[in-house]
C-alpha atoms as a PDB file:
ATOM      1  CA  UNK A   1     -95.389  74.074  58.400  1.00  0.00           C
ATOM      2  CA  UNK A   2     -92.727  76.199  60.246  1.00  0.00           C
ATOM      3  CA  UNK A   3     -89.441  74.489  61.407  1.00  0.00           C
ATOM      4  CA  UNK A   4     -90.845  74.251  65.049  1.00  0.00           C
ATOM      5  CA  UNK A   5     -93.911  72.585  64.560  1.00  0.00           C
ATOM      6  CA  UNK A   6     -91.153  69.456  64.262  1.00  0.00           C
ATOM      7  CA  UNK A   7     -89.855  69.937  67.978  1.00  0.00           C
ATOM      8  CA  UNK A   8     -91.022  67.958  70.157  1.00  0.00           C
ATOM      9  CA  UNK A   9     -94.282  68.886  72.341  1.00  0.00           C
ATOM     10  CA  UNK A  10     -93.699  71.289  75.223  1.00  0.00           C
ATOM     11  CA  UNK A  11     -90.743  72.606  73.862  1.00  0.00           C
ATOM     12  CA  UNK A  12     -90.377  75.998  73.100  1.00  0.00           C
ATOM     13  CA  UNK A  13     -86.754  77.159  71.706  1.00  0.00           C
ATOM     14  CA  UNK A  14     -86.473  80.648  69.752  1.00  0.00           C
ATOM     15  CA  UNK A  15     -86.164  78.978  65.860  1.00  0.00           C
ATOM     16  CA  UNK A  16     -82.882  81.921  65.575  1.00  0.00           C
ATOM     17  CA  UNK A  17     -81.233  79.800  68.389  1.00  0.00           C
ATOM     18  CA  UNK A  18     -81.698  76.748  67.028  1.00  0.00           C
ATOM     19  CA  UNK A  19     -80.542  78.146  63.901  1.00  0.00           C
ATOM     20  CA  UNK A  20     -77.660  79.529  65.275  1.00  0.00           C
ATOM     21  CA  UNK A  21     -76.775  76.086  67.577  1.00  0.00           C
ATOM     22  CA  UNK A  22     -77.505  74.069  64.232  1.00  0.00           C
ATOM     23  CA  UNK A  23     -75.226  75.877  62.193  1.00  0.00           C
ATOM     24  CA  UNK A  24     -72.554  76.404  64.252  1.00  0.00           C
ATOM     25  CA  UNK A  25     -72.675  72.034  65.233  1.00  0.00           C
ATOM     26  CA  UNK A  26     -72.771  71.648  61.252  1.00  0.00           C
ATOM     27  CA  UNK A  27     -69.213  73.656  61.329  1.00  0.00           C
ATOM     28  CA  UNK A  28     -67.698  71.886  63.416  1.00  0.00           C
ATOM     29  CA  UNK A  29     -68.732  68.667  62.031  1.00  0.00           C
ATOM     30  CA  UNK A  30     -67.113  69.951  58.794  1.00  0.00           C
ATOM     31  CA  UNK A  31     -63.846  71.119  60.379  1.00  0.00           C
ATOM     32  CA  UNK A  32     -64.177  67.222  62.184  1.00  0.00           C
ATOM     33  CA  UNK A  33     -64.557  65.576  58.586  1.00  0.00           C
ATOM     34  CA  UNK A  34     -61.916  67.493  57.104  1.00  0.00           C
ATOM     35  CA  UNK A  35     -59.619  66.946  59.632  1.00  0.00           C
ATOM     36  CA  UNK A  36     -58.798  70.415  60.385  1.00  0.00           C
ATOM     37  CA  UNK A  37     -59.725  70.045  63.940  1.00  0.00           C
ATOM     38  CA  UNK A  38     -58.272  66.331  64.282  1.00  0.00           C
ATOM     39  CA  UNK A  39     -55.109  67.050  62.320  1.00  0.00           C
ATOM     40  CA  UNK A  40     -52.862  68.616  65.327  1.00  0.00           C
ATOM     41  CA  UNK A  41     -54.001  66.458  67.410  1.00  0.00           C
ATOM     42  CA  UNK A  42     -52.695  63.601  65.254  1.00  0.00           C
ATOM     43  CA  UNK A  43     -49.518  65.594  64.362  1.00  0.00           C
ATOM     44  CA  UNK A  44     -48.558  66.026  68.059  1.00  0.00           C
ATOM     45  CA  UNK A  45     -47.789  62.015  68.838  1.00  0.00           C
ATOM     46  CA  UNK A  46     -44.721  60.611  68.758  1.00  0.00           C
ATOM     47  CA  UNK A  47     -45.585  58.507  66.210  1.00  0.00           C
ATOM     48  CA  UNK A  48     -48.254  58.354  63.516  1.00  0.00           C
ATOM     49  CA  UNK A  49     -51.599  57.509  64.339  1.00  0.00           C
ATOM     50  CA  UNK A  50     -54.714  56.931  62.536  1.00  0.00           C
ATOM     51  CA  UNK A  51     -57.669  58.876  63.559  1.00  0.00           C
ATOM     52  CA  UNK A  52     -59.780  56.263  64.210  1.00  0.00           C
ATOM     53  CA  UNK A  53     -57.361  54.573  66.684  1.00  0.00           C
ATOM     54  CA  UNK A  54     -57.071  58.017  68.304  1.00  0.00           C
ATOM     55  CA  UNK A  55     -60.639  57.762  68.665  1.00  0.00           C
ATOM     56  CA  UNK A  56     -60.299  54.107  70.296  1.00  0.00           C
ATOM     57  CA  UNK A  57     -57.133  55.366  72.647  1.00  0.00           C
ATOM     58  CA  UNK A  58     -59.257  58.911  73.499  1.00  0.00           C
ATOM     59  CA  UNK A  59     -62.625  56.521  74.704  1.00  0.00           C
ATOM     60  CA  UNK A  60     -60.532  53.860  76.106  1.00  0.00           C
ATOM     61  CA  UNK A  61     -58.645  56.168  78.103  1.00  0.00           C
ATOM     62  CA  UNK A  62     -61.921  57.563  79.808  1.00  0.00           C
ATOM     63  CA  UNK A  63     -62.607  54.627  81.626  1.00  0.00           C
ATOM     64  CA  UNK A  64     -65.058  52.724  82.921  1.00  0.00           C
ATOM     65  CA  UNK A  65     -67.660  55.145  82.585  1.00  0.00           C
ATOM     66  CA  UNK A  66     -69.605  56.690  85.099  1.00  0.00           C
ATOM     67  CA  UNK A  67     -70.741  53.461  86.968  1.00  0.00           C
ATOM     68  CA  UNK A  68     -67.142  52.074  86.386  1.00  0.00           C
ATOM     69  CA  UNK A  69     -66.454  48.771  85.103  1.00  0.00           C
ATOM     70  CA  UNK A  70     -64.805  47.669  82.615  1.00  0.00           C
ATOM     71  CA  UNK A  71     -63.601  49.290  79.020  1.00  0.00           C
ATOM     72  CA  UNK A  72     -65.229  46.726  76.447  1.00  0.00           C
ATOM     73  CA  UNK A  73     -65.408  46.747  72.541  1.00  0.00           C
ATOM     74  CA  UNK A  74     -69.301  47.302  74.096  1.00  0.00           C
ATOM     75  CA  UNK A  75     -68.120  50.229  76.024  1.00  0.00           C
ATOM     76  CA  UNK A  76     -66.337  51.616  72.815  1.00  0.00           C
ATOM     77  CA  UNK A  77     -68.869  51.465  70.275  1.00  0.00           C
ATOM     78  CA  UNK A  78     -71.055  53.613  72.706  1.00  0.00           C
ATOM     79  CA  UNK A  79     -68.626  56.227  73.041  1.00  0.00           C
ATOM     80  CA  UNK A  80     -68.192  56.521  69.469  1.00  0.00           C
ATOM     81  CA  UNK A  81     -71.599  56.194  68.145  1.00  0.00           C
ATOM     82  CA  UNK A  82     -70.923  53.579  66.159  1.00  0.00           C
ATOM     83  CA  UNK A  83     -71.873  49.876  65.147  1.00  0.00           C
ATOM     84  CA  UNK A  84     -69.973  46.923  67.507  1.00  0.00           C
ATOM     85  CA  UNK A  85     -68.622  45.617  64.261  1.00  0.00           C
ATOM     86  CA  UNK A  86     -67.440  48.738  63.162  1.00  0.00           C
ATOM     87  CA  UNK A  87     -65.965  49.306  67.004  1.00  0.00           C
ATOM     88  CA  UNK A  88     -64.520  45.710  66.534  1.00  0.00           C
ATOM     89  CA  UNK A  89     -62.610  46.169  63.913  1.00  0.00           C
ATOM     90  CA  UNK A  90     -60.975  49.587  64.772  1.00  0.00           C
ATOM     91  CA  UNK A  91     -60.034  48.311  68.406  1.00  0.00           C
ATOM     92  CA  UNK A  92     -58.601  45.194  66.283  1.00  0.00           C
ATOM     93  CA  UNK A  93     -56.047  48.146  64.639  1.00  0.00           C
ATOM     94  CA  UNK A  94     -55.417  49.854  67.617  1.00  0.00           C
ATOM     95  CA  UNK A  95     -54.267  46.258  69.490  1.00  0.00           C
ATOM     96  CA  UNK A  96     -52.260  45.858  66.252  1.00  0.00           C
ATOM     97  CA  UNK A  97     -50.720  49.015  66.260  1.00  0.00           C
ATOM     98  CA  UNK A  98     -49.762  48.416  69.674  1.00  0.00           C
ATOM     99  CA  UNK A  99     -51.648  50.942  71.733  1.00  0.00           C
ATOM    100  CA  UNK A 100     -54.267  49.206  73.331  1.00  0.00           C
ATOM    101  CA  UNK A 101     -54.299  45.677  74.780  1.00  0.00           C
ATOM    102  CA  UNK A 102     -56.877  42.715  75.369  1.00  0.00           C
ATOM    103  CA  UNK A 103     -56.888  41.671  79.512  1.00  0.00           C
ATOM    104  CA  UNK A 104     -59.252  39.164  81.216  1.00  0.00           C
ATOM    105  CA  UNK A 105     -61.872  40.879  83.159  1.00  0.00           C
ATOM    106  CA  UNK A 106     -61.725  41.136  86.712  1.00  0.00           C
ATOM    107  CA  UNK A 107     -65.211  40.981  87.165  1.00  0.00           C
ATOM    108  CA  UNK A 108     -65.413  38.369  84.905  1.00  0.00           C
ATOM    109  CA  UNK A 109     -62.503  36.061  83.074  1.00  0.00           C
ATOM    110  CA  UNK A 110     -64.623  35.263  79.993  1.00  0.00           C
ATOM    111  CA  UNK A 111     -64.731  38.617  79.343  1.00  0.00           C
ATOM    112  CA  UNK A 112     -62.443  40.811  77.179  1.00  0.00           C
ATOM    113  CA  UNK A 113     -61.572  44.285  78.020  1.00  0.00           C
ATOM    114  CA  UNK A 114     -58.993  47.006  77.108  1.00  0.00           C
ATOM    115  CA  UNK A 115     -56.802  48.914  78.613  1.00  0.00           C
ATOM    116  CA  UNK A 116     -54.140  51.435  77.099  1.00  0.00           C
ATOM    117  CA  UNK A 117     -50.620  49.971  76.452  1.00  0.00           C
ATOM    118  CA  UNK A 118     -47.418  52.510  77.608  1.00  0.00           C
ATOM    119  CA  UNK A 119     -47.410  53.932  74.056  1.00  0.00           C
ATOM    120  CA  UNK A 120     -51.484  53.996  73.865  1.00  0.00           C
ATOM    121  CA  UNK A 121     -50.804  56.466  77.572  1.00  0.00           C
ATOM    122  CA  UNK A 122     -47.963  58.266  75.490  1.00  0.00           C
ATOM    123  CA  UNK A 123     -50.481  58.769  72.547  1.00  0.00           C
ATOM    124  CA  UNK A 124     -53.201  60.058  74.682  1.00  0.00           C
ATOM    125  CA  UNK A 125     -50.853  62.395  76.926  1.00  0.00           C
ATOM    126  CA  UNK A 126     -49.796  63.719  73.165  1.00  0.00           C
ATOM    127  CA  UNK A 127     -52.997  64.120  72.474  1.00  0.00           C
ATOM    128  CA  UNK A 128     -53.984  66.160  75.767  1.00  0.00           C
ATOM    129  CA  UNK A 129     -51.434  68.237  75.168  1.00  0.00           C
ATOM    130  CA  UNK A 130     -51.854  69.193  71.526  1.00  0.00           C
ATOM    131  CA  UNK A 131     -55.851  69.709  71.626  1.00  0.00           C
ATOM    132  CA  UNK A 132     -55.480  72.265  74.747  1.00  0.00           C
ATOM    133  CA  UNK A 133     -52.536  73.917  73.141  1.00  0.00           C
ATOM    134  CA  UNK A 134     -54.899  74.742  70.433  1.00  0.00           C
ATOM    135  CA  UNK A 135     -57.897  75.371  71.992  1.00  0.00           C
ATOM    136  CA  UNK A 136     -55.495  78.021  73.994  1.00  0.00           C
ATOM    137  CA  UNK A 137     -54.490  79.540  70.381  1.00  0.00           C
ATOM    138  CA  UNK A 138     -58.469  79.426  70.048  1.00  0.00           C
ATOM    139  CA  UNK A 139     -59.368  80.774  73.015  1.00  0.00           C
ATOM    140  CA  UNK A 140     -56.575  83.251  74.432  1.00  0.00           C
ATOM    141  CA  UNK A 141     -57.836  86.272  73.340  1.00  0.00           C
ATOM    142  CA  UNK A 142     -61.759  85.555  74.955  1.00  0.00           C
ATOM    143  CA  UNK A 143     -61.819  86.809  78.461  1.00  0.00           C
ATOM    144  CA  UNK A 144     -61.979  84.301  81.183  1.00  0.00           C
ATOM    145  CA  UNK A 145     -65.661  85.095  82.044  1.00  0.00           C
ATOM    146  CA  UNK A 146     -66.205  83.938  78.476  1.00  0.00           C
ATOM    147  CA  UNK A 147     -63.924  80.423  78.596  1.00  0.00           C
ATOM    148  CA  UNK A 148     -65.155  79.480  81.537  1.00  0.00           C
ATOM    149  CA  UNK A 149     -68.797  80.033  80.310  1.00  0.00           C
ATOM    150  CA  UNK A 150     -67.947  78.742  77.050  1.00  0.00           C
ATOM    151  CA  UNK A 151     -66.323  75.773  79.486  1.00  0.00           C
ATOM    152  CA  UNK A 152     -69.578  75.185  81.617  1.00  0.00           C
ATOM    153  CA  UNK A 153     -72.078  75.833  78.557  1.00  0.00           C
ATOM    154  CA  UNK A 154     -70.256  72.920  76.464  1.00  0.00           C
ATOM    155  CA  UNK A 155     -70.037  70.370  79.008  1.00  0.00           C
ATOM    156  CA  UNK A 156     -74.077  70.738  80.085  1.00  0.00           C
ATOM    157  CA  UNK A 157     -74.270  70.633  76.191  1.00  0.00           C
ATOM    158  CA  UNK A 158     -72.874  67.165  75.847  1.00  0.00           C
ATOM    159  CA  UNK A 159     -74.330  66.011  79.088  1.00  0.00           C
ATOM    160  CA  UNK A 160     -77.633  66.747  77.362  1.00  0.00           C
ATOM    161  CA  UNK A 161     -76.391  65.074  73.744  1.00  0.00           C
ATOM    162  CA  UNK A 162     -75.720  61.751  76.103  1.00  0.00           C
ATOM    163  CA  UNK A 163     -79.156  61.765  78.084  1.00  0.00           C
ATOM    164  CA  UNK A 164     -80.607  61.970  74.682  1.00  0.00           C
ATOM    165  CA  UNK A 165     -78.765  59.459  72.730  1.00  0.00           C
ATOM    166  CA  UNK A 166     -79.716  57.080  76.192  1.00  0.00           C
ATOM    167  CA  UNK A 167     -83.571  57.702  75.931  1.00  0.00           C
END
């Protein structure tokens, strides 16, 4: 049995690229878990956060979504691939620590949704900043055929990671 006789049917991908892709996502996952990728980030606010609640602020902060609505603990746990309890309980620190908030829902009052807090905006704006000042260290010296590929290539990339997670 060669690795490709596990893709799915119709699919035919050169096994070097998938090789390559696989081993380059397993990097970053690494540099994720170690926190060399998260650390500036979380050294550029203000004030100590915890990555998790950066994680809360960063998927609060995108909003609705791309029907709209409202940002739920729901919402939350989706963006973060993770369990609602799990979700629950790091939204419960990042109320606590004062940068995201519980409001009624417009669209419906017995719902609870979030929204960030003027410190949970401060945090993310922080965040912004420090993540494209580094990917600029990361990327200054690519031409700007390349970033903007790199750019296109990533975003169709995750598109494709969110139609799958969805089906």
């Amino acid at each position: 049995m060669t690795k490709n006789d596990t893709l799915p049917t119709g699919t035919h991908i050169d096994p070097a690229v998938l090789d390559a892709v696989e081993r380059a996502m397993v990097r970053i996952r690494r540099r994720q878990s170690r926190g060399s990728l998260a650390r500036p980030t979380v050294q550029g606010m203000p004030q100590p956060v915890e990555l998790p609640t950066l994680s809360v602020i960063d998927a609060v902060d995108a909003g609705g979504g791309e029907h709209g609505g409202d940002v739920t603990v729901g919402v939350v746990a989706d963006r973060l691939a993770i369990d609602p309890s799990r979700a629950s309980r790091i939204v419960a620190d990042a109320v606590k620590s004062g940068y995201v908030r519980r409001v009624a829902s417009q669209e419906d009052g017995r719902r609870s949704c979030l929204e960030l807090t003027a410190a949970g905006r401060e945090a993310v704006e922080a965040a912004h900043r420090t993540r494209q000042h580094f990917y600029a260290e990361v990327l200054g010296d690519w031409d700007p055929e390349e970033q903007a590929e790199l750019a296109r290539l990533l975003g169709k990339f995750v598109d494709s990671l969110d139609k799958a997670r969805r089906s």
